[in-house]
Structure formats: C-alpha cells, structure tokens
Protein backbone atom coordinates (compact mmCIF):
# COMPACT_ATOMS: atom_id res chain seq x y z
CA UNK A 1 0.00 0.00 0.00
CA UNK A 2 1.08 3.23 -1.13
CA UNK A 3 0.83 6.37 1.45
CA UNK A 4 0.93 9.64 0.34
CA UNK A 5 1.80 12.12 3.26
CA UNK A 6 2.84 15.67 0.87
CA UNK A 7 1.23 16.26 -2.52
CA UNK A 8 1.11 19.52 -4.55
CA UNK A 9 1.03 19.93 -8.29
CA UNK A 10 4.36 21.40 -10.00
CA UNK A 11 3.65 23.64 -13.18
CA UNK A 12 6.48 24.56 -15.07
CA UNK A 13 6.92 27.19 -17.46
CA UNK A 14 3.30 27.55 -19.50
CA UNK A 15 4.55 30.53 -20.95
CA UNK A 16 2.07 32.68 -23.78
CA UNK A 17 5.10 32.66 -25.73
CA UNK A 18 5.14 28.51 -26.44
CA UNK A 19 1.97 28.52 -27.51
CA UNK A 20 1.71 28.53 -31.40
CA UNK A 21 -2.28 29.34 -31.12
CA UNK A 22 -0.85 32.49 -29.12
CA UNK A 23 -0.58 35.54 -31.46
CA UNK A 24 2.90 36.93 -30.65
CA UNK A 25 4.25 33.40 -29.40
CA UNK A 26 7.87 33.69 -30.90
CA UNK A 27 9.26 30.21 -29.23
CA UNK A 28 6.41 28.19 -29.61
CA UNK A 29 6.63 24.41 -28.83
CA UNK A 30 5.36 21.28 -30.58
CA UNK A 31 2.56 19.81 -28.32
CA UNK A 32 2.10 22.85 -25.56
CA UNK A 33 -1.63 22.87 -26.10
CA UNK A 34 -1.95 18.97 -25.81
CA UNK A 35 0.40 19.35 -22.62
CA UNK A 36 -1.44 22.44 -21.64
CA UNK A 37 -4.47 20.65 -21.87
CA UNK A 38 -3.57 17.64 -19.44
CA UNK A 39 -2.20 20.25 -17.06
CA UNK A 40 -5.58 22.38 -16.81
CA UNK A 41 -7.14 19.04 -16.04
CA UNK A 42 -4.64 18.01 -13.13
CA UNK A 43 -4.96 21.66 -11.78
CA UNK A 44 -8.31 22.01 -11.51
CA UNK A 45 -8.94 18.56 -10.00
CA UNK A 46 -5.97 19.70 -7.20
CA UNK A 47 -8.10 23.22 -6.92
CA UNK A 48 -11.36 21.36 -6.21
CA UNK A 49 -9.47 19.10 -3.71
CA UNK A 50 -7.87 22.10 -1.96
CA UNK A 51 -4.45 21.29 -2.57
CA UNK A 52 -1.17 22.91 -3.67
CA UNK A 53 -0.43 24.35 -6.68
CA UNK A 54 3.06 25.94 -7.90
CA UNK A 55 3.48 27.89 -10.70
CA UNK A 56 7.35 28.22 -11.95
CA UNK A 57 7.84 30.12 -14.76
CA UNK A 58 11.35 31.56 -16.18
CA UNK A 59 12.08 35.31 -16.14
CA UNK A 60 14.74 37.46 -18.51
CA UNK A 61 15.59 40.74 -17.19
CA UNK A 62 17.70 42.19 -19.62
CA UNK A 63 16.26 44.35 -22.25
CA UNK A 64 17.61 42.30 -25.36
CA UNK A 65 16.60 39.03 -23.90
CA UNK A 66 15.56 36.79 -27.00
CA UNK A 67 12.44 35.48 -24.71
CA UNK A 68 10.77 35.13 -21.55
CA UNK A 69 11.04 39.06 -21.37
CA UNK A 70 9.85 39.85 -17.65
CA UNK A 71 6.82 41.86 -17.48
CA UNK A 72 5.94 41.13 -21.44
CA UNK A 73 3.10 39.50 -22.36
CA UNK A 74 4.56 36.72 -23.94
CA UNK A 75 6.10 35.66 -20.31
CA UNK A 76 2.95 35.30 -18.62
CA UNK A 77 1.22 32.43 -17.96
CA UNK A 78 -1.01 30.89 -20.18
CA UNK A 79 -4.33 31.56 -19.46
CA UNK A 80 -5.62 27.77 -19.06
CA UNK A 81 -3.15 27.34 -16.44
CA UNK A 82 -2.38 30.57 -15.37
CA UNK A 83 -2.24 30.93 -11.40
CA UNK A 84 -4.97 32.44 -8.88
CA UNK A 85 -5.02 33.99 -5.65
CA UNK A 86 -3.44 31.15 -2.97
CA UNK A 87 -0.97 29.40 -5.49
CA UNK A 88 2.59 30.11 -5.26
C-alpha cells in the first residue's frame, strides 16, 4: 500500500510565448496545447481538492533578452493554467 503524506502539483513554465495558437508566441513548442491541456485538467482537480499548486515560470531581465522578457506578455502564464489567488 502506497501512502501519500505531501502532494502539490508542479507547473512549469506555460509561458504565452510557447503557444503557437498564441498571437505573438515567438518560441512556440510542438505539443504545448496537448500538454497544456492535461495540465488544466490536473490543476483544476488539485483546486477542487484544496491542494497545492506551484506555478514556476522563467524570467529574462535584460532588455535584449531573445524570450521570456519579464513583465511582457509573452512571459505570462497561459491563461488555461495561469495561477490564482493562494498558489505560489
């Protein structure tokens, strides 16, 4: 029998800018929406069961930065997974 004493869901960097179905997306990924898609489901299944959710997401500072541009719109979180008030 398996225990399980800690859980909380992991997302990691569901940036706008890997989506190709995102307007601006300049890095976009083969298969984000499929993975995007699995992930909404997981999250909101860990919402409804009150448990925690982390959002990591990767952040350029420098001007020039080729993506991931913090404070652009293309470095946000996607929408479908994008955090609310409660998740880190």
């Amino acid at each position: 029998m398996i225990i399980i004493v800690n859980i909380a869901l992991l997302l990691i960097d569901f940036h706008n800018d890997d989506y190709s179905t995102y307007q601006d997306a300049q890095w976009a990924l083969s298969g984000t929406e499929a993975a995007a898609w699995k992930a909404a489901t997981l999250l909101t299944a860990f919402r409804q069961q009150g448990l925690p959710v982390i959002h990591v997401r990767h952040e350029f500072v420098l001007n020039d930065a080729p993506f991931f541009l913090l404070g652009s719109e293309v470095e946000k979180a996607h929408y479908s997974v994008a955090p609310i008030n409660g998740e880190l």
